[in-house]
Protein backbone atom coordinates (compact mmCIF):
# COMPACT_ATOMS: atom_id res chain seq x y z
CA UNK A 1 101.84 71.15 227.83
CA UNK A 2 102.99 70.55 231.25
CA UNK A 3 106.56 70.94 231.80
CA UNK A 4 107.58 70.68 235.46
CA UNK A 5 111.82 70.73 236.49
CA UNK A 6 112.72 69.62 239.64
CA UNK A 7 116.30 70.62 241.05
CA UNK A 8 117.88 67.88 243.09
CA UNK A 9 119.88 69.16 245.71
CA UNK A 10 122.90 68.01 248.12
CA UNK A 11 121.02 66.46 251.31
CA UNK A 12 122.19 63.97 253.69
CA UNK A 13 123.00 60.38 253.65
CA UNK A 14 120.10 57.65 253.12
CA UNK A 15 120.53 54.27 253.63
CA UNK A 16 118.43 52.03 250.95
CA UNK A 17 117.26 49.01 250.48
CA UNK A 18 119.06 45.60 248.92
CA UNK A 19 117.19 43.99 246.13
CA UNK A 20 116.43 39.90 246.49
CA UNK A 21 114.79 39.48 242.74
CA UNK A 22 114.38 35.85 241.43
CA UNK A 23 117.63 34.34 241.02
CA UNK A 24 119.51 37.21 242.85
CA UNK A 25 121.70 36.36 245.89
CA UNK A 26 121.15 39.57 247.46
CA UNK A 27 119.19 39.89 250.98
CA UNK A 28 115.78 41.65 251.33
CA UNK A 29 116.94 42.09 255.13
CA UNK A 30 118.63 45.67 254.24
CA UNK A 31 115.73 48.47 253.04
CA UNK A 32 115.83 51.93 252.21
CA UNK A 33 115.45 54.03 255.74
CA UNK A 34 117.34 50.76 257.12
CA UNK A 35 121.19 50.11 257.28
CA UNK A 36 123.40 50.16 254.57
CA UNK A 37 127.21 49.54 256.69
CA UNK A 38 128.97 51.05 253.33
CA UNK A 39 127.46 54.10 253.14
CA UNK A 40 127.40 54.61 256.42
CA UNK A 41 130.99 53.84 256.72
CA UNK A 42 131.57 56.53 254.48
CA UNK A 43 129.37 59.12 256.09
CA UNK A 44 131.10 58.41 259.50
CA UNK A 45 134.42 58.83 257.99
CA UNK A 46 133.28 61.66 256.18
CA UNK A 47 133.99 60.91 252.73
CA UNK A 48 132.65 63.27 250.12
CA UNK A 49 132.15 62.57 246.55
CA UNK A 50 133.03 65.26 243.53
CA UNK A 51 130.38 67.23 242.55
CA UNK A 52 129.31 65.55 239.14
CA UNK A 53 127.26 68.82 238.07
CA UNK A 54 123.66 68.65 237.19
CA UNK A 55 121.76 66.51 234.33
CA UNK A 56 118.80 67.31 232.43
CA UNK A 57 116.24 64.19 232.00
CA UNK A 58 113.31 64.67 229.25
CA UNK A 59 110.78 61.99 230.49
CA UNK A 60 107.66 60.95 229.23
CA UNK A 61 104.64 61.23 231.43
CA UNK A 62 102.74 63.07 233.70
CA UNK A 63 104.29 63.76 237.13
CA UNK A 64 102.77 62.63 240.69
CA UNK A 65 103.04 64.14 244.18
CA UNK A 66 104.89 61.50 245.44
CA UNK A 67 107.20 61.10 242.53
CA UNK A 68 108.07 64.72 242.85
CA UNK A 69 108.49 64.54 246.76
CA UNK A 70 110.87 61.54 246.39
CA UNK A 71 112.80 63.36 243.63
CA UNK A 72 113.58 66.31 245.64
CA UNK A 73 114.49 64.60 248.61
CA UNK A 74 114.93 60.89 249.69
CA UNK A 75 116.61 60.80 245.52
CA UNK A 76 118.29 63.93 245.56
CA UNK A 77 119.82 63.47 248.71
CA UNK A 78 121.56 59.50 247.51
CA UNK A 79 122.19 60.28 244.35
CA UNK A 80 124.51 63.19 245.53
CA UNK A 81 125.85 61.47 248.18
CA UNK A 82 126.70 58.20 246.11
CA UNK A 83 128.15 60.15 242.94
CA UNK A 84 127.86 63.69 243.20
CA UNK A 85 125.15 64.34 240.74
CA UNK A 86 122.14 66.50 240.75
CA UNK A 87 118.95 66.02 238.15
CA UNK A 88 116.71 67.86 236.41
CA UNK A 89 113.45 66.17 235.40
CA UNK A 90 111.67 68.14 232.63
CA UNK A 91 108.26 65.34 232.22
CA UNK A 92 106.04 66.22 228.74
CA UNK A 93 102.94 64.14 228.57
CA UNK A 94 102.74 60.87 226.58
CA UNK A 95 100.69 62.55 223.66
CA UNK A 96 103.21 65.57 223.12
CA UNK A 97 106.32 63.57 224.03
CA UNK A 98 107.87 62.79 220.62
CA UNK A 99 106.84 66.56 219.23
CA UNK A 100 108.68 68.41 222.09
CA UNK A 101 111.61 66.03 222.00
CA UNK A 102 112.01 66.97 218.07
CA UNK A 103 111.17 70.40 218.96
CA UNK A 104 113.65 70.43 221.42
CA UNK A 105 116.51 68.45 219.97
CA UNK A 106 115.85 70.70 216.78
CA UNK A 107 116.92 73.73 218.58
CA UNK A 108 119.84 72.78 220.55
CA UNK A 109 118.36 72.54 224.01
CA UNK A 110 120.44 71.43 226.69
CA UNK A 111 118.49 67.55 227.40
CA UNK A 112 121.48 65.31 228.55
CA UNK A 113 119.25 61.85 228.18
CA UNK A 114 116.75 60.71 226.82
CA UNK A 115 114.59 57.63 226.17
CA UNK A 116 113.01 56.50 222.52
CA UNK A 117 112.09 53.13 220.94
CA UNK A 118 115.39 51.11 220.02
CA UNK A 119 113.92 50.80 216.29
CA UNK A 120 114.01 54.21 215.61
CA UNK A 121 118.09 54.71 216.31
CA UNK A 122 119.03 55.01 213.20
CA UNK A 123 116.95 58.25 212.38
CA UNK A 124 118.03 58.95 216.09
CA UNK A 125 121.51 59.36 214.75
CA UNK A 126 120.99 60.25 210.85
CA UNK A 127 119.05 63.48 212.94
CA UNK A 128 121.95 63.94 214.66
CA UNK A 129 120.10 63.90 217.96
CA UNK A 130 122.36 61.27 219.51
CA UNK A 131 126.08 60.90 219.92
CA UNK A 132 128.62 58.12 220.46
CA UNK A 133 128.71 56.58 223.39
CA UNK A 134 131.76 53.92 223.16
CA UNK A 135 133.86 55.70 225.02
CA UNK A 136 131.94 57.28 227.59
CA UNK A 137 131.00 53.43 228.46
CA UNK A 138 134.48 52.76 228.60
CA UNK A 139 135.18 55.34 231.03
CA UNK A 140 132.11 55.11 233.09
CA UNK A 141 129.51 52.78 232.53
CA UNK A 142 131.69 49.68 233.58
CA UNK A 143 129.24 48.61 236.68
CA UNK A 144 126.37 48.82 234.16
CA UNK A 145 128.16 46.47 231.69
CA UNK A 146 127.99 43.75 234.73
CA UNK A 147 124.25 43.21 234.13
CA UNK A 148 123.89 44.49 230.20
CA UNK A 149 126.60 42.48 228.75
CA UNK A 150 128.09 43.83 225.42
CA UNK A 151 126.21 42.03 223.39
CA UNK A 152 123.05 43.33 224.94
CA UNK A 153 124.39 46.93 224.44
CA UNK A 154 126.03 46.26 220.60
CA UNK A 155 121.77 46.26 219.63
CA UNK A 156 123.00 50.44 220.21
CA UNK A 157 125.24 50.06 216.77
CA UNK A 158 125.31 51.89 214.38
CA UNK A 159 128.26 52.23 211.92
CA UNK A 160 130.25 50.23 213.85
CA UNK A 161 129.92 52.88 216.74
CA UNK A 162 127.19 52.80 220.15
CA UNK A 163 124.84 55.39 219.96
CA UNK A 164 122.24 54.72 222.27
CA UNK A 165 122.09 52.18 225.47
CA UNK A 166 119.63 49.09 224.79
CA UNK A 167 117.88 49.78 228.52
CA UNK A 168 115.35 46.87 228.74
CA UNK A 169 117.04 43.33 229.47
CA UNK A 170 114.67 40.48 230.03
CA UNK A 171 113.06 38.09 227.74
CA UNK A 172 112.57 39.65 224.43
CA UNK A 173 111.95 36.24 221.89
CA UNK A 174 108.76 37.13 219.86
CA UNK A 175 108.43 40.87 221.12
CA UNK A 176 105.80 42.70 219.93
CA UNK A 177 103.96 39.39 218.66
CA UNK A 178 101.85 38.84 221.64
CA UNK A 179 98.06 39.69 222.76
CA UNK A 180 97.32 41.14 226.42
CA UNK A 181 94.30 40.36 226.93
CA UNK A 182 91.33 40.60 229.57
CA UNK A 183 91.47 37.31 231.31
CA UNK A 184 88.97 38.37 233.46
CA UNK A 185 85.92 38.24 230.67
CA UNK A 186 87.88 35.82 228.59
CA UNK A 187 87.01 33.36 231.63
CA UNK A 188 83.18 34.96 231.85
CA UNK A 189 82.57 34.18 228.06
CA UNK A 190 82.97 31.24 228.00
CA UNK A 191 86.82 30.51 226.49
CA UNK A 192 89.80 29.72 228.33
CA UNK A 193 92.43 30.24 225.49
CA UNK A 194 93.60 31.79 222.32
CA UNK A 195 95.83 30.33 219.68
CA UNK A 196 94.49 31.64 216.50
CA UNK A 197 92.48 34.94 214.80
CA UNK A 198 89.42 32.84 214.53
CA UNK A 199 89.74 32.78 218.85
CA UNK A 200 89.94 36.14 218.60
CA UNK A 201 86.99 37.00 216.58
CA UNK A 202 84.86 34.56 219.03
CA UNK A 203 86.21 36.40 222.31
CA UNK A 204 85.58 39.98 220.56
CA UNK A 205 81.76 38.62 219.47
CA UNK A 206 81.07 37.13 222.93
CA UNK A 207 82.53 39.62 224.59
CA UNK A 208 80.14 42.43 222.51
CA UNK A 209 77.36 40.28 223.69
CA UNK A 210 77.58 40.16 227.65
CA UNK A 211 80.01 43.05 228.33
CA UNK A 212 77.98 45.52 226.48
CA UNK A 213 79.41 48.22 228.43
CA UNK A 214 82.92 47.06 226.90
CA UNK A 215 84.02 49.06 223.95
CA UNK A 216 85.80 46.11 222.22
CA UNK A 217 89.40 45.44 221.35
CA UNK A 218 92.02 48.04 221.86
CA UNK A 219 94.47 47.38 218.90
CA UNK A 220 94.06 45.79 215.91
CA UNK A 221 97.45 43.65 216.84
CA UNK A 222 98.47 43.29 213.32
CA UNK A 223 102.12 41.97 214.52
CA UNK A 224 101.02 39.05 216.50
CA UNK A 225 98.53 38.27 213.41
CA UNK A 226 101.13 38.77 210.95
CA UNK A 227 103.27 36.31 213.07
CA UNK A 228 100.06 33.70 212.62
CA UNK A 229 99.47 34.29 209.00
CA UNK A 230 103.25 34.11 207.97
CA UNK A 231 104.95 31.09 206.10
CA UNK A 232 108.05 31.87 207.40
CA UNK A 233 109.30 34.08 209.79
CA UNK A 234 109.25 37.36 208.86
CA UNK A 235 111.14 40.22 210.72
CA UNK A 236 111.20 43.55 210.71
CA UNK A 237 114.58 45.11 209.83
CA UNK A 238 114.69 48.96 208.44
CA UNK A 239 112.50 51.80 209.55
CA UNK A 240 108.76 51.79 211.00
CA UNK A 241 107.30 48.62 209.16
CA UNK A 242 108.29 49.11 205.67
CA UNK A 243 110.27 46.15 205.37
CA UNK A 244 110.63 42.78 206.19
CA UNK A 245 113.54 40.08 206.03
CA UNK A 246 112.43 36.59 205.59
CA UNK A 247 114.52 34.58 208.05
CA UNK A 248 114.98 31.35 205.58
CA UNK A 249 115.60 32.77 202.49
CA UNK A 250 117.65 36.22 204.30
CA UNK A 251 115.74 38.31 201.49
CA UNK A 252 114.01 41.78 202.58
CA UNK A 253 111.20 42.20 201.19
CA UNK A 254 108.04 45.12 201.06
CA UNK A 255 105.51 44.03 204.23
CA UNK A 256 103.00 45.91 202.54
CA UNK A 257 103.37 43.54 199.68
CA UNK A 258 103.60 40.29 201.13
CA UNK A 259 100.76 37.54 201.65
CA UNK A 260 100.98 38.22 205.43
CA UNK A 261 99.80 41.72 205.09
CA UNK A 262 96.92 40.79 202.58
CA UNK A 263 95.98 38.33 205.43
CA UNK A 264 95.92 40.64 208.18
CA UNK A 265 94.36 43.17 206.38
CA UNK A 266 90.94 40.87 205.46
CA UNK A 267 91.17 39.48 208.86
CA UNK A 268 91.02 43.08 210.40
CA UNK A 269 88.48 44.19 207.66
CA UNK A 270 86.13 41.38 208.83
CA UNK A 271 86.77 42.66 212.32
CA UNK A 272 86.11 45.70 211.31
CA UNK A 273 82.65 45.12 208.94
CA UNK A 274 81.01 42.90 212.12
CA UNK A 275 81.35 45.92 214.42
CA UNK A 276 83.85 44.54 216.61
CA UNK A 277 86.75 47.47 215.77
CA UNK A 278 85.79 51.04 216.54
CA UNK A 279 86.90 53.92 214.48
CA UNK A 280 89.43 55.13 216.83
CA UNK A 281 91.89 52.18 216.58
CA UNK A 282 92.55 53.36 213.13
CA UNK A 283 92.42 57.53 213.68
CA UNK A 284 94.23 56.94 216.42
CA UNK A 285 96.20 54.02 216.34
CA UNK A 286 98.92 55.34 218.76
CA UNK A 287 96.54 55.44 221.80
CA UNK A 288 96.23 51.95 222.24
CA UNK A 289 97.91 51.39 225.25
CA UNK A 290 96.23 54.17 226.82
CA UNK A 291 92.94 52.70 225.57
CA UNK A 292 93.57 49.66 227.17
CA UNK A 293 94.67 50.71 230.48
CA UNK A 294 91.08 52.51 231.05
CA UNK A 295 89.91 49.16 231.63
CA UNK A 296 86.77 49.06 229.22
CA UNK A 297 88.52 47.62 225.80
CA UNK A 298 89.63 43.43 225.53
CA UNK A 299 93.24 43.43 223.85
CA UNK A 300 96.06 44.99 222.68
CA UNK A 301 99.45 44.60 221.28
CA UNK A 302 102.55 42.86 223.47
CA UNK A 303 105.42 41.96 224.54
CA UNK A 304 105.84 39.02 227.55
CA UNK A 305 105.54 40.97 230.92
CA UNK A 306 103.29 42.91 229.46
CA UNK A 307 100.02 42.35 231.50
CA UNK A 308 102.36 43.16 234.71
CA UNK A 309 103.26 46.50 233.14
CA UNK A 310 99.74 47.72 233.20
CA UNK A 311 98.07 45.54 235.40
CA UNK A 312 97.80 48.31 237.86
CA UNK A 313 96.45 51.08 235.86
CA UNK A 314 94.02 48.56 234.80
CA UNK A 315 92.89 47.94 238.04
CA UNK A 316 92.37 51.32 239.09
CA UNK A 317 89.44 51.66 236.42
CA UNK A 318 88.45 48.28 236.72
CA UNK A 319 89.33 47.18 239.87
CA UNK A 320 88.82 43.39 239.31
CA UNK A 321 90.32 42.83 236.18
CA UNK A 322 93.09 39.75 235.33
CA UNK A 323 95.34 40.21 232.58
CA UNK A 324 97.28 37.66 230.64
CA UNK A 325 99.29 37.45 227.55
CA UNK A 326 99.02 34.89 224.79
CA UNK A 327 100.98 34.17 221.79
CA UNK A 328 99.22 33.35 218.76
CA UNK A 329 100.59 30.39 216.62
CA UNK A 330 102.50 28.89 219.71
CA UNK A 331 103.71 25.97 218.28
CA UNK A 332 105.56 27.90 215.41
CA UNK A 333 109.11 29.25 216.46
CA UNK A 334 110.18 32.63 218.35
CA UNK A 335 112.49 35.16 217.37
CA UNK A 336 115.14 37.22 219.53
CA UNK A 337 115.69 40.33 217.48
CA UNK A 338 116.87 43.71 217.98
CA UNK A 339 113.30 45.57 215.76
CA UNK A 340 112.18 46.51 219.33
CA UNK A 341 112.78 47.79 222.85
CA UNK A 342 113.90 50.66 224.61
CA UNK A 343 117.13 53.02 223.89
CA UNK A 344 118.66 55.88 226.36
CA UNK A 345 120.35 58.50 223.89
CA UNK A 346 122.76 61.28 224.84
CA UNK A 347 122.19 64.13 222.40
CA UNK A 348 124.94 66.38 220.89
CA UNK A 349 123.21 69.10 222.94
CA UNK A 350 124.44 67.38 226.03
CA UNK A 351 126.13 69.88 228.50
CA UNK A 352 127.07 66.97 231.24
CA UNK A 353 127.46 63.40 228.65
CA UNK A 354 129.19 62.40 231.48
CA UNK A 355 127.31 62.80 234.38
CA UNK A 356 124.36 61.41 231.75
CA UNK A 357 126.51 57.95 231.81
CA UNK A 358 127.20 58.22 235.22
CA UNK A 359 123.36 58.04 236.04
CA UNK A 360 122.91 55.30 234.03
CA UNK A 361 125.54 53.11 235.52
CA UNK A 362 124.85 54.27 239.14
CA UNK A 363 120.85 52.45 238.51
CA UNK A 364 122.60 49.67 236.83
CA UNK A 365 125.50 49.50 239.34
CA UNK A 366 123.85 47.93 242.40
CA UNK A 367 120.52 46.21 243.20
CA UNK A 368 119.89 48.67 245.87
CA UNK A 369 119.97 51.71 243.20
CA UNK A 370 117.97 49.65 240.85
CA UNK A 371 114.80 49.08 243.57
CA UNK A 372 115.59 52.53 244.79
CA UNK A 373 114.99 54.45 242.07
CA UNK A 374 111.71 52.14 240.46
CA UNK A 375 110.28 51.34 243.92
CA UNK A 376 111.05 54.34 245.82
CA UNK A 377 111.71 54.06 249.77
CA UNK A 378 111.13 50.50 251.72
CA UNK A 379 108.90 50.97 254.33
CA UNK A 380 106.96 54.38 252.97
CA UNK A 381 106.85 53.33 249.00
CA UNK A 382 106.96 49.52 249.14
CA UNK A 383 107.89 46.91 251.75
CA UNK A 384 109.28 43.35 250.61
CA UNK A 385 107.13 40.22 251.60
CA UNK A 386 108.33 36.45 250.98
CA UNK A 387 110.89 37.43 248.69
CA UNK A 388 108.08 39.22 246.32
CA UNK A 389 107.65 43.44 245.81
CA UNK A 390 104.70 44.86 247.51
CA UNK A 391 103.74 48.77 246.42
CA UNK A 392 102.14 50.70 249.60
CA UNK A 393 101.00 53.76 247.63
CA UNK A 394 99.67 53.45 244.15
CA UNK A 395 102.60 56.04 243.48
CA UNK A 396 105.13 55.35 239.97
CA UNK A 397 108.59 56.19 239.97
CA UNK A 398 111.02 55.36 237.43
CA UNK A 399 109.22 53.33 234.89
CA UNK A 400 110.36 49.45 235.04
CA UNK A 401 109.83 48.72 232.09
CA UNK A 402 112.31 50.95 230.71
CA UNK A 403 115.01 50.08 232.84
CA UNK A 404 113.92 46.44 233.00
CA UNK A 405 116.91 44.27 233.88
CA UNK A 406 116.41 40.13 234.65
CA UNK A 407 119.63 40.04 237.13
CA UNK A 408 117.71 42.29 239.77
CA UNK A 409 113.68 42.06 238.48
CA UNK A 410 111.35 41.74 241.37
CA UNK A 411 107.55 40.47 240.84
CA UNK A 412 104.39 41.18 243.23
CA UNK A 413 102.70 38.70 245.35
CA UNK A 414 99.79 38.48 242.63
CA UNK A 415 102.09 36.91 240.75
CA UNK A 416 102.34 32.89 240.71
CA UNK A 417 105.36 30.64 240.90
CA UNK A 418 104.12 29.42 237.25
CA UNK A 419 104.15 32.87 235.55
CA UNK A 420 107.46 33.24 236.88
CA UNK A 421 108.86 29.88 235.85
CA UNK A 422 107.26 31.05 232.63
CA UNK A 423 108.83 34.26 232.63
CA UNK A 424 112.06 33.42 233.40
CA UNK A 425 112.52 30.56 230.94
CA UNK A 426 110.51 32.01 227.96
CA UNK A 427 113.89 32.84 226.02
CA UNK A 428 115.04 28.75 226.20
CA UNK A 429 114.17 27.70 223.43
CA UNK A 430 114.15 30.98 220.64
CA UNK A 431 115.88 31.27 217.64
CA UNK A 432 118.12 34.66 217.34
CA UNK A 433 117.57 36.33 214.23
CA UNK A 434 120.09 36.07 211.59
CA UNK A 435 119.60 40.46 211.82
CA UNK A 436 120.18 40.93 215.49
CA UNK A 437 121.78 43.33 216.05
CA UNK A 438 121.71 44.64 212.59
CA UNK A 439 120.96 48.93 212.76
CA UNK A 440 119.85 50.06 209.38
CA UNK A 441 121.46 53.70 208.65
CA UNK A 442 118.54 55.21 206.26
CA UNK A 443 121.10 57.98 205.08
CA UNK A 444 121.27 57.13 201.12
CA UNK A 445 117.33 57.05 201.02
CA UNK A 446 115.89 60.03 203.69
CA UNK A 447 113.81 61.13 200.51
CA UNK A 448 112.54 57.92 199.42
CA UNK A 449 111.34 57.15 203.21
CA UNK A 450 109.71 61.00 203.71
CA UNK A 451 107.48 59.34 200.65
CA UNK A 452 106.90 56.05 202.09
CA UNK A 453 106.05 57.37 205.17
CA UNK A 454 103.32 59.40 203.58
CA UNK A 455 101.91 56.65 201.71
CA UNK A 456 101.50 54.15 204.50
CA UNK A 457 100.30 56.60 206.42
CA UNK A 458 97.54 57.86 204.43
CA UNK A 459 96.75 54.81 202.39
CA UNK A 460 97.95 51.52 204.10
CA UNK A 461 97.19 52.33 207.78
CA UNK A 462 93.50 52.72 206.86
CA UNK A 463 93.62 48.64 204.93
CA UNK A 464 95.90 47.56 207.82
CA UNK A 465 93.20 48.07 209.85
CA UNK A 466 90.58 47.26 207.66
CA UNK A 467 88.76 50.69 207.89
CA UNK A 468 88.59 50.88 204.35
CA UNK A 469 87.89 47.75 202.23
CA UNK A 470 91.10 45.98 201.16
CA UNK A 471 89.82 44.55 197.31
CA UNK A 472 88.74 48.44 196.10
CA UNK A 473 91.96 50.57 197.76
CA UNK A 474 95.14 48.02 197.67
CA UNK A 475 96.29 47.84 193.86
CA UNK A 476 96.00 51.93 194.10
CA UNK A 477 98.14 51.99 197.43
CA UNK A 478 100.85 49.79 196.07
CA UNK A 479 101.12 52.20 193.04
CA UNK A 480 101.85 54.90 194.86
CA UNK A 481 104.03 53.12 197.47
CA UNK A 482 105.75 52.23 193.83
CA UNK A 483 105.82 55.77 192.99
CA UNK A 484 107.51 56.90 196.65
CA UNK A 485 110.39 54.08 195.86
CA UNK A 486 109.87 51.25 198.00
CA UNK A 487 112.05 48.67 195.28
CA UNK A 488 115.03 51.04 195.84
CA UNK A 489 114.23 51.40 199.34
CA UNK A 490 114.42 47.33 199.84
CA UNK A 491 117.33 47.20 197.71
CA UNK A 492 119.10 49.89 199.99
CA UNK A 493 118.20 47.74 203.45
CA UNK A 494 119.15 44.14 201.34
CA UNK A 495 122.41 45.71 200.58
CA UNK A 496 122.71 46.82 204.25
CA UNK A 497 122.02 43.74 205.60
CA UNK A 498 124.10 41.72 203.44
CA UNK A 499 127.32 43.41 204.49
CA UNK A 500 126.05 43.05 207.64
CA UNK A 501 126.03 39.24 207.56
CA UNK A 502 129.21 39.39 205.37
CA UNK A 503 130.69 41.27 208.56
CA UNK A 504 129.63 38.85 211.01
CA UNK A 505 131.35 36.03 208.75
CA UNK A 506 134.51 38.02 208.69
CA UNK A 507 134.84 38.15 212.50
């Protein structure tokens, strides 16, 4: 495992750069190396800051040069100067991130944040690997709450108390119920949309045919098909995919026993009996993004913005790839929920909580920090054109996508006016689920889930993704998912989520 720390240290003054994202009043005129009249102000005055001690960051990925360069100098030297802090980075690969995070939450070692999927807080906290955060908010994340309103941050609840910052603010309505796609072959086969599984199937076929070289889908998306193949809108409430809460009726139900799943599941098997899925997107499921990103598979799982994300690491396997991102089923409606996104945690472990809230507000607190630390240095890392974001090195810094915020977002010049009309207006006309913001605390049933967990894994994953044949192995799985509890299991999350509702009435 690679493990690399970097120690940022007290350095001079640098000026940086002034965000002008879409619908953001601030100028592009002012860029990092450039002049920033408050700090220098202060530097010329010589003001000082108090020393805000060091944080520890446990960050998922692989390191660059230029990402390590920047952190121990340009970074280092503003972050001190603007609020005293120093950082730690300790990055862990993608594919041993979540083991070394349990490993090292397990043991007590000092990690003052932390990033994880928002759906998995509440074993976050029943793990005791993350603490309360209300009043460290109070005290220091007020800037931050100025572009992640409270209501944004209350999908961190949990008991009534924050444990973990919802990071990602932009349009969320149908997350996770998308396909990224390669609109680049889409357009060579032939086919210039996709609405339905059936569109799918045709791309994946066509695709097989005159893109030999292709290795086929990446992910056998069984979100955005369970969104086509639903009668009503189901959405995920509980932990992993066990459960589902039908938004008309507000009952939870099994997923793994509803129509929807038996649909995917033949679609998928189909997929899977024509030669269109390989073996790995069932033996490893959890690689799909990377998968997709090496530029030889058609689709995979997502959420809207996704085909920015990764355009880039696309490209630099397949250099003239196009991505785009359709939604199955458009006509039917789309969800804002809390079953997804990214959460910051502060562990118990924590030796500096509050310099750990301090860095959070000081991105959040200006859109100069916010370009700073995702686009590095104006001039040297990126340089602003028309209003629009364009890289100069190839270089990653702090992932956007995990600190994603629609108040200071900045697109590239590939980018057209209509995506961004798109993006920016995609959340007009969603629903918001009758559970958002609803956390369930799996506390009374941490056996019952071990068991679950088991099952799907070894027995439903495999007819999910239609690896195994779905009329000889279901009636077997469902026995044993019987067996593991999943009736008391829904009756612990229905409970939940009524006095969740009953809650909301009260207030």
């Amino acid at each position: 495992m690679k493990k690399k720390v970097l120690s940022m240290v007290m350095g001079i003054v640098l000026a940086v750069s002034v965000l002008a994202g879409c619908g953001n009043s601030a100028s592009p005129d002012n860029a990092a190396g450039g002049s920033d009249s408050t700090t220098e102000s202060a530097a010329v005055a010589g003001a000082s800051v108090e020393d805000a001690g060091t944080i520890t960051i446990y960050y998922p990925g692989d390191e660059t040069e230029r990402f390590s360069e920047f952190l121990q100098n340009e970074f280092a030297e503003k972050l001190y100067n603007d609020i005293g802090l120093k950082v730690d980075m300790v990055f862990t690969p993608w594919d041993q991130y979540w083991t070394k995070k349990e490993i090292m939450l397990a043991a007590n070692e000092n990690i003052d944040l932390y990033w994880d999927g928002l759906a998995n807080l509440s074993l976050i906290v029943n793990k005791k690997q993350a603490q309360p955060l209300d009043e460290l908010i109070q005290e220091y994340g007020q800037d931050m709450l100025k572009v992640l309103p409270m209501s944004h941050i209350e999908g961190g609840l949990v008991d009534g108390q924050i444990y973990g910052i919802p990071s990602a603010y932009g349009p969320s309505s149908g997350i996770y119920q998308l396909v990224c796609v390669r609109e680049d072959i889409l357009k060579a086969v032939g086919m210039s949309d996709l609405q339905t599984p059936d569109d799918l199937m045709e791309f994946a076929q066509k695709a097989k045919e005159q893109f030999p070289e292709m290795k086929g889908p990446a992910d056998i998306i069984f979100k955005p098909l369970t969104r086509y193949f639903q009668d009503n809108q189901l959405t995920w409430v509980g932990t992993d995919v066990f459960t589902v809460l039908d938004e008309s009726t507000g009952k939870i139900s099994s997923y793994y026993e509803s129509e929807a799943f038996r649909k995917v599941a033949k679609f998928n098997e189909e997929m899977y009996q024509k030669g269109l899925y390989a073996d790995e997107l069932t033996t490893q499921y959890n690689e799909k993004d990377a998968r997709m990103q090496t530029g030889l598979y058609l689709w995979v799982e997502a959420s809207i913005g996704k085909d920015r994300e990764i355009i880039n690491a696309v490209q630099q396997n397949a250099p003239n790839a196009e991505l785009k991102t359709y939604i199955l089923a458009p006509e039917k409606d789309k969800y804002i929920s809390t079953s997804g996104g990214e959460v910051l945690c502060i562990p118990y472990s924590a030796q500096n909580k509050e310099g750990a809230m301090k860095f959070i507000n000081w991105i959040y607190s200006s859109p100069e920090n916010y370009r700073f630390a995702i686009y590095g240095v104006e001039g040297k890392d990126y340089q602003m054109v028309d209003g629009r974001v364009e890289k100069l090195t190839q270089e990653d810094f702090f992932y956007e996508w995990m600190f994603r915020n629609k108040n200071y977002q900045l697109f590239d010049k590939s980018v057209s006016d209509e995506y961004i009309d798109m993006y920016e207006h995609w959340d007009d006309n969603a629903k918001v689920s009758s559970a958002q913001g609803f956390i369930f605390n799996n506390e009374n049933v941490v056996e019952i889930e071990t068991a679950i967990t088991e099952v799907t894994a070894s027995d439903f994953a495999p007819i999910r993704s239609g690896f195994v044949s779905f009329d000889d192995h279901y009636e077997d799985a469902v026995a044993k998912l019987k067996a593991a509890g999943i009736d008391e299991y829904v009756a612990e999350v229905q409970r939940q989520y009524d006095e969740f509702i009953a809650s909301k009435k009260g207030n």
